[in-house]
N, C-alpha and C. Protein backbone atom coordinates (compact mmCIF):
# COMPACT_ATOMS: atom_id res chain seq x y z
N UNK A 1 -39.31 10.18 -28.24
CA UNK A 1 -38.86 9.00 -27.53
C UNK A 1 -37.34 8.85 -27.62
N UNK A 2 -37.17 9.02 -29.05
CA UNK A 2 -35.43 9.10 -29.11
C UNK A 2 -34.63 10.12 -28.04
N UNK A 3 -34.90 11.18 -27.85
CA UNK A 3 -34.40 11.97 -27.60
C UNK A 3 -34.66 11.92 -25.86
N UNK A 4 -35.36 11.26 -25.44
CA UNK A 4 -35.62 10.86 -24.02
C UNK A 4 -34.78 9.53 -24.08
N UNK A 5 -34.57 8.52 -24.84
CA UNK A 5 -33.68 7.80 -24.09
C UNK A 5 -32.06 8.45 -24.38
N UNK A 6 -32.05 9.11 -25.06
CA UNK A 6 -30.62 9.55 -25.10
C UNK A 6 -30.08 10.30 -23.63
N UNK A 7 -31.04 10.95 -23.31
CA UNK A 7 -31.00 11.67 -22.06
C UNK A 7 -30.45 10.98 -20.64
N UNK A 8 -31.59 9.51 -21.22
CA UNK A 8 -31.33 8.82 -19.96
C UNK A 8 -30.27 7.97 -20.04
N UNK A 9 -29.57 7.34 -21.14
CA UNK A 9 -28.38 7.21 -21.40
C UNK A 9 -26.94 8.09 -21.15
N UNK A 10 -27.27 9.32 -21.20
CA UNK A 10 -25.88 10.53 -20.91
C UNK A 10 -26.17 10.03 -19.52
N UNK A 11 -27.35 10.18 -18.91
CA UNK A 11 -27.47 10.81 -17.11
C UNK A 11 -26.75 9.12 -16.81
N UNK A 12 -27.05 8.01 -17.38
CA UNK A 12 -26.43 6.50 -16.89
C UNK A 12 -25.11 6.74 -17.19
N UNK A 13 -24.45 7.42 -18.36
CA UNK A 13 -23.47 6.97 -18.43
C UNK A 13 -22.33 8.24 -17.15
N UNK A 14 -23.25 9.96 -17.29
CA UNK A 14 -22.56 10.20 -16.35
C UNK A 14 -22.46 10.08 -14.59
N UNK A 15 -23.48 9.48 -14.46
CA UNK A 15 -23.50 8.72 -13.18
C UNK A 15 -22.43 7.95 -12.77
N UNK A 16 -22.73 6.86 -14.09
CA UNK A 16 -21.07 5.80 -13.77
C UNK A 16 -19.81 6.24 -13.93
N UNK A 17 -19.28 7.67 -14.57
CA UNK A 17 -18.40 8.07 -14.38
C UNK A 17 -18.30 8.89 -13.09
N UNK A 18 -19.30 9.70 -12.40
CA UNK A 18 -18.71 10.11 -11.33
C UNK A 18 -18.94 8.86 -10.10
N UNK A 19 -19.49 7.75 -10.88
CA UNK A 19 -19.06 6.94 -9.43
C UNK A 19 -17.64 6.17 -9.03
N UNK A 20 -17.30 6.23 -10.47
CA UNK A 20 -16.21 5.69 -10.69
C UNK A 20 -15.05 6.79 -10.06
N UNK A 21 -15.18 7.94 -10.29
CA UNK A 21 -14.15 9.38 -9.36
C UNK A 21 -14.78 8.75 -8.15
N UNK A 22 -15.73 8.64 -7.85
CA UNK A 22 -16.05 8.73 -6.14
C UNK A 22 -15.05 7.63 -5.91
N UNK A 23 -15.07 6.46 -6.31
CA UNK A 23 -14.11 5.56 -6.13
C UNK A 23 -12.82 5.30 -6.25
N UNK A 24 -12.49 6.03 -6.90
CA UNK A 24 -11.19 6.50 -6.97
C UNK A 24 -10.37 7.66 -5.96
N UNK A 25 -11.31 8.15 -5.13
CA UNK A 25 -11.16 9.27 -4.44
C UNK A 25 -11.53 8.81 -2.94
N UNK A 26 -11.82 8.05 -2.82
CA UNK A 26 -12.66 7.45 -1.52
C UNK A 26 -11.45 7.19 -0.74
N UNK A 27 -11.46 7.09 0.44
CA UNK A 27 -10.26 6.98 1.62
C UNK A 27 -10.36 5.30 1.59
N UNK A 28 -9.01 5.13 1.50
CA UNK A 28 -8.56 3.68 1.53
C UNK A 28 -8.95 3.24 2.77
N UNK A 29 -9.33 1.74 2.47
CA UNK A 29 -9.53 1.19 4.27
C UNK A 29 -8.59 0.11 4.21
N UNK A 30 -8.75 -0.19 5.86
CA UNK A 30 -8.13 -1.44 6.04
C UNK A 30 -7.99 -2.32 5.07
N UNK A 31 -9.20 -2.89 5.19
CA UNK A 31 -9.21 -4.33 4.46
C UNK A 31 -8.64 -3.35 2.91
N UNK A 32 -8.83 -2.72 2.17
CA UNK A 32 -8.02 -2.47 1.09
C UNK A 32 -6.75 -2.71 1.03
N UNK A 33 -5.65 -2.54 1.94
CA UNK A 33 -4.39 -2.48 2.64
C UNK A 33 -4.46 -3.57 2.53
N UNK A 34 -5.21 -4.54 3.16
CA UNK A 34 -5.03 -5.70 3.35
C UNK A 34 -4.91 -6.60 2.36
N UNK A 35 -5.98 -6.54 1.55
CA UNK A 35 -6.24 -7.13 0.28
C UNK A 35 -4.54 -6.58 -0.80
N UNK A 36 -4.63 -5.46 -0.62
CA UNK A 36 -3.45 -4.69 -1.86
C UNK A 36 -1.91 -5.69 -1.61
N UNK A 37 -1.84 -5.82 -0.02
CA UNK A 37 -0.32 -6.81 0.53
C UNK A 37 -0.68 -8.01 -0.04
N UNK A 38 -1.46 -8.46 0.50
CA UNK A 38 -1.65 -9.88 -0.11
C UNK A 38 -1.45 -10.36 -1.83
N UNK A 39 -2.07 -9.32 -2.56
CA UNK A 39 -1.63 -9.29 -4.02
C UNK A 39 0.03 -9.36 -4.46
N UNK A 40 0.01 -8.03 -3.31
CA UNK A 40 1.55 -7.95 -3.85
C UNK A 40 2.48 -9.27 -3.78
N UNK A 41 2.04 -9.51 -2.65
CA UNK A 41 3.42 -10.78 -2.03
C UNK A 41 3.27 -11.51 -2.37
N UNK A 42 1.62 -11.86 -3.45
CA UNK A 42 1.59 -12.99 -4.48
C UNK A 42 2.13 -12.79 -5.78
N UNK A 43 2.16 -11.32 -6.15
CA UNK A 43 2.96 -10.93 -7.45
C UNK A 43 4.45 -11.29 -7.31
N UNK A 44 5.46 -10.89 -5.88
CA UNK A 44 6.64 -10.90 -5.72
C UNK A 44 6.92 -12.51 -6.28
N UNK A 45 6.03 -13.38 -5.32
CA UNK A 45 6.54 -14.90 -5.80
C UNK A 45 6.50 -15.40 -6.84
N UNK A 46 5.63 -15.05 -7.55
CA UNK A 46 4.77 -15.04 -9.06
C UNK A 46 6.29 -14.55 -10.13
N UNK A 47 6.47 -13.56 -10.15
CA UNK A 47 7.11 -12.60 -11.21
C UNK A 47 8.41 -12.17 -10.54
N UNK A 48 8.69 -12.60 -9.36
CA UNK A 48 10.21 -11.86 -9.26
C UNK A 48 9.53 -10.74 -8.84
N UNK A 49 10.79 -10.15 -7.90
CA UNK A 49 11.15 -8.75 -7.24
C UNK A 49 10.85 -7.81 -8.21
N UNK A 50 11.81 -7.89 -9.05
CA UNK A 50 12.08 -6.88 -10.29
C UNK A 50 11.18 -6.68 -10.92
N UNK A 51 10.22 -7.39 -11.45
CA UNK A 51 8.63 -7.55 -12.12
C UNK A 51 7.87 -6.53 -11.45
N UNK A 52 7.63 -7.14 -10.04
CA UNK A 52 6.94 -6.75 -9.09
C UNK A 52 7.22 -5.43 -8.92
N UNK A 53 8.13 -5.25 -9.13
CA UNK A 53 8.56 -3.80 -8.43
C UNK A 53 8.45 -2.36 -9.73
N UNK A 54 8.55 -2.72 -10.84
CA UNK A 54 7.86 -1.86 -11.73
C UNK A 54 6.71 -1.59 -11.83
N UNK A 55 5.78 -2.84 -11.65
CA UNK A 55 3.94 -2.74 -11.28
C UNK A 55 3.97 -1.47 -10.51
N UNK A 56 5.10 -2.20 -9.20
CA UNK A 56 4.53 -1.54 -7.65
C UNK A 56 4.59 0.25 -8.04
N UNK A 57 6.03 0.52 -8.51
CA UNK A 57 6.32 1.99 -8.68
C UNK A 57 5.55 2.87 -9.74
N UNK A 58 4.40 2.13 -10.24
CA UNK A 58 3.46 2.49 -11.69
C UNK A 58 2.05 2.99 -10.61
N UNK A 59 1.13 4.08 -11.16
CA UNK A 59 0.31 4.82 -10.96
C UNK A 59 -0.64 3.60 -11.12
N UNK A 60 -1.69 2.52 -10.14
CA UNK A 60 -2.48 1.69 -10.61
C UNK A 60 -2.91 1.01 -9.09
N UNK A 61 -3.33 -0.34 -9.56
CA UNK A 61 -3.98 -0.34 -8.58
C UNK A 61 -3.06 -0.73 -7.39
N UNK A 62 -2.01 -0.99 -7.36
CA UNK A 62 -0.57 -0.81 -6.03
C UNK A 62 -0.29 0.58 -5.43
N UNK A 63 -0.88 1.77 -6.69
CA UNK A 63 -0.23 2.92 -6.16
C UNK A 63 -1.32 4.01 -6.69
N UNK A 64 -1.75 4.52 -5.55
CA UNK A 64 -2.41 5.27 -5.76
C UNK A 64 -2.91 6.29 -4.35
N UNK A 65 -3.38 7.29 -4.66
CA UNK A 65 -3.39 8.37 -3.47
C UNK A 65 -2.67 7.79 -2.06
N UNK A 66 -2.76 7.55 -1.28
CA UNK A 66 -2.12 7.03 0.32
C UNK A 66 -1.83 5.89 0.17
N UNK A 67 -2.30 4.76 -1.28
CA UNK A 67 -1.62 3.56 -1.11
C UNK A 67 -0.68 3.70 -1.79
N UNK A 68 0.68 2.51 -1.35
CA UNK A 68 1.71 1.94 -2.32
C UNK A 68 2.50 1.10 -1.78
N UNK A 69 2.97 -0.14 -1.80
CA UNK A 69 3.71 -0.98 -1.39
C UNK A 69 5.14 -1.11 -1.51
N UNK A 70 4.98 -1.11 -0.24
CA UNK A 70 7.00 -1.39 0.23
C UNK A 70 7.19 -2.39 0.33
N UNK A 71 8.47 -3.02 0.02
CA UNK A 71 8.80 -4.25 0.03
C UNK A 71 10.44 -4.01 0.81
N UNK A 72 10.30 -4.63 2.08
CA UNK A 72 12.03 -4.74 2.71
C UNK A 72 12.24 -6.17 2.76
N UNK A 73 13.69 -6.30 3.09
CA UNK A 73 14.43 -7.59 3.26
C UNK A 73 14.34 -8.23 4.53
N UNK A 74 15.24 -9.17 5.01
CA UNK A 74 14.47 -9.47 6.16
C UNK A 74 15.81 -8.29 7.23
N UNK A 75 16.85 -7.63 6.74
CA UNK A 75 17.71 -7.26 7.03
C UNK A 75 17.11 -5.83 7.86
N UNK A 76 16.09 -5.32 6.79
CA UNK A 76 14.98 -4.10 7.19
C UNK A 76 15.94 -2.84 5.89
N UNK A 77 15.97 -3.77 4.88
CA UNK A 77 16.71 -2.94 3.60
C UNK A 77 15.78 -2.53 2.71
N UNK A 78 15.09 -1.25 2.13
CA UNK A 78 14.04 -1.35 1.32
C UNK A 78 14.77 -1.66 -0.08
N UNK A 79 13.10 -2.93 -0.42
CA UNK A 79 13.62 -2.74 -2.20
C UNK A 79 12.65 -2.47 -2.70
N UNK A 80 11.61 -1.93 -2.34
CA UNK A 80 10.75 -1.00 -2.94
C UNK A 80 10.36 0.10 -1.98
N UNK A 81 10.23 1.39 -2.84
CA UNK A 81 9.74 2.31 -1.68
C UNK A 81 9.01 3.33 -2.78
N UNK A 82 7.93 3.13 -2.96
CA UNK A 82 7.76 4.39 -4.20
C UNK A 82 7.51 5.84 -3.94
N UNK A 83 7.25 6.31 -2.80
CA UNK A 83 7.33 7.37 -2.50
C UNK A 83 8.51 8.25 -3.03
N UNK A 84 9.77 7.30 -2.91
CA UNK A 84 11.18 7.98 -2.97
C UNK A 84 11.65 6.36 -3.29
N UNK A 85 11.87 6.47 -4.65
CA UNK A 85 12.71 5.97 -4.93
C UNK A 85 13.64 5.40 -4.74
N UNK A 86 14.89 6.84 -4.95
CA UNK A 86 16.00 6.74 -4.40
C UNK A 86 16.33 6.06 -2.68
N UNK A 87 15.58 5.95 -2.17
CA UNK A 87 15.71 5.05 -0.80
C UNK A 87 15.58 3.83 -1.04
N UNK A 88 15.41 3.31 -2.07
CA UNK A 88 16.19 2.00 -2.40
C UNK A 88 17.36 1.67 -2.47
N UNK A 89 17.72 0.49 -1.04
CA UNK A 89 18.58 0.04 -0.82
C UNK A 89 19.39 0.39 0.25
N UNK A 90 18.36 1.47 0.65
CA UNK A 90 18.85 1.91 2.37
C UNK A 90 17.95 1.13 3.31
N UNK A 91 19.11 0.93 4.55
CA UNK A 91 18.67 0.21 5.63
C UNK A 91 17.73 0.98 6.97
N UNK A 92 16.36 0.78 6.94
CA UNK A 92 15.67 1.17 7.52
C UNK A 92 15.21 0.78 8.84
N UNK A 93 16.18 -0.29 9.34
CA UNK A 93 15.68 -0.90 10.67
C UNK A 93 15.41 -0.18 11.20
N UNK A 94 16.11 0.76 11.99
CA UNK A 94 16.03 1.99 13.27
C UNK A 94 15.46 2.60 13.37
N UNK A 95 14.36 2.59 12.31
CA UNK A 95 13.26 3.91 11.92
C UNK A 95 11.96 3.69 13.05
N UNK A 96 12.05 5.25 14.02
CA UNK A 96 11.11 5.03 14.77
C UNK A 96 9.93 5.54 14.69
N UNK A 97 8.97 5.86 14.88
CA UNK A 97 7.88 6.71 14.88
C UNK A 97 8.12 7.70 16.38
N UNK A 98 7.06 8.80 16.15
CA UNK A 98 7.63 9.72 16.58
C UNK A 98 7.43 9.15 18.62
N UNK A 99 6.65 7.85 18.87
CA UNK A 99 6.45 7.81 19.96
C UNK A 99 7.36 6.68 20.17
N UNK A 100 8.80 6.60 19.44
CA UNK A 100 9.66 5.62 19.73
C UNK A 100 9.73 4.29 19.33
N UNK A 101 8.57 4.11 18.81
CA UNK A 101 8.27 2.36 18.25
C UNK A 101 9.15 2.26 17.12
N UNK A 102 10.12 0.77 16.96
CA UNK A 102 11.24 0.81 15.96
C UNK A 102 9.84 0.23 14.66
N UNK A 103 9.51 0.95 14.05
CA UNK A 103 8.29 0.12 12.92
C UNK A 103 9.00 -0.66 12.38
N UNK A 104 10.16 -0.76 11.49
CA UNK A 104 10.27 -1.59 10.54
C UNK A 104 10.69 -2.69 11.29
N UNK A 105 11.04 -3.21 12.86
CA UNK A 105 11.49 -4.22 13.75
C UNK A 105 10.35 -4.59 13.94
N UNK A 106 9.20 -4.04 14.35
CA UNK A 106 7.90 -4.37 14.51
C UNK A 106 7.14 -5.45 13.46
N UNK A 107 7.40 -4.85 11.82
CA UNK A 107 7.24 -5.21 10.81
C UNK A 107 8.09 -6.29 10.23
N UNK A 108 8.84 -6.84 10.68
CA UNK A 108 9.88 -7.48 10.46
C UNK A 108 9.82 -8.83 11.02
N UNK A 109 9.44 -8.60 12.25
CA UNK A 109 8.71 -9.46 13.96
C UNK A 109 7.43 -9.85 13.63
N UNK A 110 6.53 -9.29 12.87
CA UNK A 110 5.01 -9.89 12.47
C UNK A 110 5.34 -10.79 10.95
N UNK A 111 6.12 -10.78 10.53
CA UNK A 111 6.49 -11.03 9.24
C UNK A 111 7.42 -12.90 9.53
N UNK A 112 8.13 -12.65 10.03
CA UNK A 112 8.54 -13.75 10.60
C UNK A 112 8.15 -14.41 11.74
N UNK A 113 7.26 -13.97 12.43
CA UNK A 113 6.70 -14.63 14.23
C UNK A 113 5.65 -15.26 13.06
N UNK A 114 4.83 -14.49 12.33
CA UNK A 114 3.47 -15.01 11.74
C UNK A 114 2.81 -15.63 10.64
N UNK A 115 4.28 -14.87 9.61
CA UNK A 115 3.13 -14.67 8.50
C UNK A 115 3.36 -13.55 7.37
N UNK A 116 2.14 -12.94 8.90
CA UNK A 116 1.05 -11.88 8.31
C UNK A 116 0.49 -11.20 9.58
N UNK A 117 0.02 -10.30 9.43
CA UNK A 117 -0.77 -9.35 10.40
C UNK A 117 -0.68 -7.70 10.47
N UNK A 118 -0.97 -7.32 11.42
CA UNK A 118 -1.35 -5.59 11.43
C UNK A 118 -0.18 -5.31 12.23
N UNK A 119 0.10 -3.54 12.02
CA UNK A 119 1.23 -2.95 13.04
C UNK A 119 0.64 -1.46 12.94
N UNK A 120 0.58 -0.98 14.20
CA UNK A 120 0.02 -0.05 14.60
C UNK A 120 1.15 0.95 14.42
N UNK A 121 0.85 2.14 14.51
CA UNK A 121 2.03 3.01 14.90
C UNK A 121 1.76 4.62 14.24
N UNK A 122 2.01 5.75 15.04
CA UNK A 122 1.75 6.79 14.35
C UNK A 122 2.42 6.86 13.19
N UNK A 123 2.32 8.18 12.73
CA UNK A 123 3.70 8.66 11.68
C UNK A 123 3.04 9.92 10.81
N UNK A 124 3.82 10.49 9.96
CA UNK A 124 3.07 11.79 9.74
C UNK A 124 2.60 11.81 8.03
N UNK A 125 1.00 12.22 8.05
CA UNK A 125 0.56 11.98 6.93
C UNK A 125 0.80 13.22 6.38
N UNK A 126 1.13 12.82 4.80
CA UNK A 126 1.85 14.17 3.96
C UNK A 126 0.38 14.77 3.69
N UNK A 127 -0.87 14.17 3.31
CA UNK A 127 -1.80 15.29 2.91
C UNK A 127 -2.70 15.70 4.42
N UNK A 128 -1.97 15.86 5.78
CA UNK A 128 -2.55 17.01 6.15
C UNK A 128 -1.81 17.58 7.14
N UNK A 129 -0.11 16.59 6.79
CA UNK A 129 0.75 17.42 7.43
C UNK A 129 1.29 17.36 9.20
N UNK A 130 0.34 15.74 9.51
CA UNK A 130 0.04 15.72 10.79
C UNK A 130 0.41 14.60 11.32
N UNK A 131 1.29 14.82 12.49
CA UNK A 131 1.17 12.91 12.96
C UNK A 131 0.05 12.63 13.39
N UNK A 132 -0.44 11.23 12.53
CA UNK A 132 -1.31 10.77 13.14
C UNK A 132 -1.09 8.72 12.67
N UNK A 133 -2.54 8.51 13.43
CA UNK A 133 -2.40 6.57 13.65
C UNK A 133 -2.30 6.19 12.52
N UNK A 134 -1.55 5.44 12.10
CA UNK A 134 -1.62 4.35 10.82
C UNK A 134 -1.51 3.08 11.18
N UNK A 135 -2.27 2.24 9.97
CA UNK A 135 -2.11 0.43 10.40
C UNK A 135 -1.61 0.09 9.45
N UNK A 136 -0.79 -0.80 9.16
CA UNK A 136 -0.09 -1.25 8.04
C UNK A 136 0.03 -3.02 8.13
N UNK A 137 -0.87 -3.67 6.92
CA UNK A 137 -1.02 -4.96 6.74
C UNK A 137 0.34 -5.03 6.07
N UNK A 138 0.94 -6.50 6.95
CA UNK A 138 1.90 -7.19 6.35
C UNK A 138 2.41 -8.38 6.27
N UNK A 139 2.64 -9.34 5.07
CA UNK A 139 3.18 -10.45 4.70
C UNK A 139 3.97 -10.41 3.83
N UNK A 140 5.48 -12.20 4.63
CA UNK A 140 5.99 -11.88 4.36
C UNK A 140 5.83 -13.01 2.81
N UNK A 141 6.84 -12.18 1.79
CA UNK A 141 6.15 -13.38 0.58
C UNK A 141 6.98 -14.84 0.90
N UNK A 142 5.97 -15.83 0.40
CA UNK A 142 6.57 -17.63 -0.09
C UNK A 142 7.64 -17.53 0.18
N UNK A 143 8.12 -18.35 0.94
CA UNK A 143 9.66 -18.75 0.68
C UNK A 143 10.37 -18.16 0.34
N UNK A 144 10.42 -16.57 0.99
CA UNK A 144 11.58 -15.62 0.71
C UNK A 144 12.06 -15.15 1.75
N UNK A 145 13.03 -14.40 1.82
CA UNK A 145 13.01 -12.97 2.92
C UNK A 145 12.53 -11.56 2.55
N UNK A 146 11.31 -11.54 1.73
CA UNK A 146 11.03 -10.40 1.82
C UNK A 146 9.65 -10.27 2.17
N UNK A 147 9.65 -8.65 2.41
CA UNK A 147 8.48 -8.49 3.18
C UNK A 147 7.91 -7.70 2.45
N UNK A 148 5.86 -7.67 2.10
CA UNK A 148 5.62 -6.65 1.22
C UNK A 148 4.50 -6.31 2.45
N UNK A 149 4.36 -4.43 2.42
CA UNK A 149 3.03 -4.21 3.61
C UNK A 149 2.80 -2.89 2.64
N UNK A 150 1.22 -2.59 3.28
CA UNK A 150 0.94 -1.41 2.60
C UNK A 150 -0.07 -0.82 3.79
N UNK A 151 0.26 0.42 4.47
CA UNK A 151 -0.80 1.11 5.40
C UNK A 151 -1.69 2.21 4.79
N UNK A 152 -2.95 2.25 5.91
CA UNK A 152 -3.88 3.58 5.53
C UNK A 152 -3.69 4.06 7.33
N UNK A 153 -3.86 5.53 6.81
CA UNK A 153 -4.25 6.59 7.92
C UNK A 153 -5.49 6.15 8.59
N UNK A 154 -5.61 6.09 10.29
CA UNK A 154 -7.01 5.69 10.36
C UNK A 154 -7.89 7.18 10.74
């Protein structure tokens, strides 16, 4: 009997570890994006930029496989970019996608017209090398000028 529930204890416990990889590995969705901005731009008001922005650039739940949150000014200046770093503090207005759409004007325009909301726009995903559609949820935080968004590949 001992030795049968031990069995069924390993098989429970390694179940919940590979469900836990499945979940960790699973393609981000929308509403994840969605949910992840909303955190953030409650962390920014919460804790300061600077707070916020060590979370953001840390391996967790802000950053992880295709997610991570950018945070620009209302100027279209990033002050977070974790991909690259070093592009903190460059001005990104003009940045188009490859079918001409200025995104970060786009993003900038939903941020102040709204709020909050979605922005469509291609751009090229590093794990397969390809332009393709992305949506990117964005709000802008409390009583600031900044803006935090985070997209998935659709």
């Amino acid at each position: 009997m001992r030795t049968v529930l031990r069995f069924l204890m390993i098989g429970l416990f390694a179940t919940g570890l590979a469900g836990a990889a499945v979940a960790q590995t699973a393609k981000p969705t929308q509403d994840d994006a969605k949910a992840i901005t909303l955190k953030a731009a409650d962390l920014i008001a919460a804790k300061g930029l600077e707070q916020a922005a060590v979370v953001f650039n840390a391996d967790g739940e802000y950053k992880f496989g295709e997610i991570y949150v950018n945070v620009i000014d209302f100027t279209g200046t990033w002050k977070v970019y974790p991909p690259r770093p070093a592009g903190v503090g460059q001005t990104v207005i003009n940045v188009k996608d490859p079918d001409g759409r200025f995104i970060v004007q786009d993003v900038l325009a939903v941020a102040k017209d709204k709020g909050e909301g979605w922005v469509e726009y291609r751009w090229l995903n590093p794990a397969t090398n390809k332009i393709e559609p992305k949506v990117t949820y964005v709000k802008r935080v409390p009583n600031q000028e900044l803006v935090a968004y985070v997209g998935v590949y659709k």
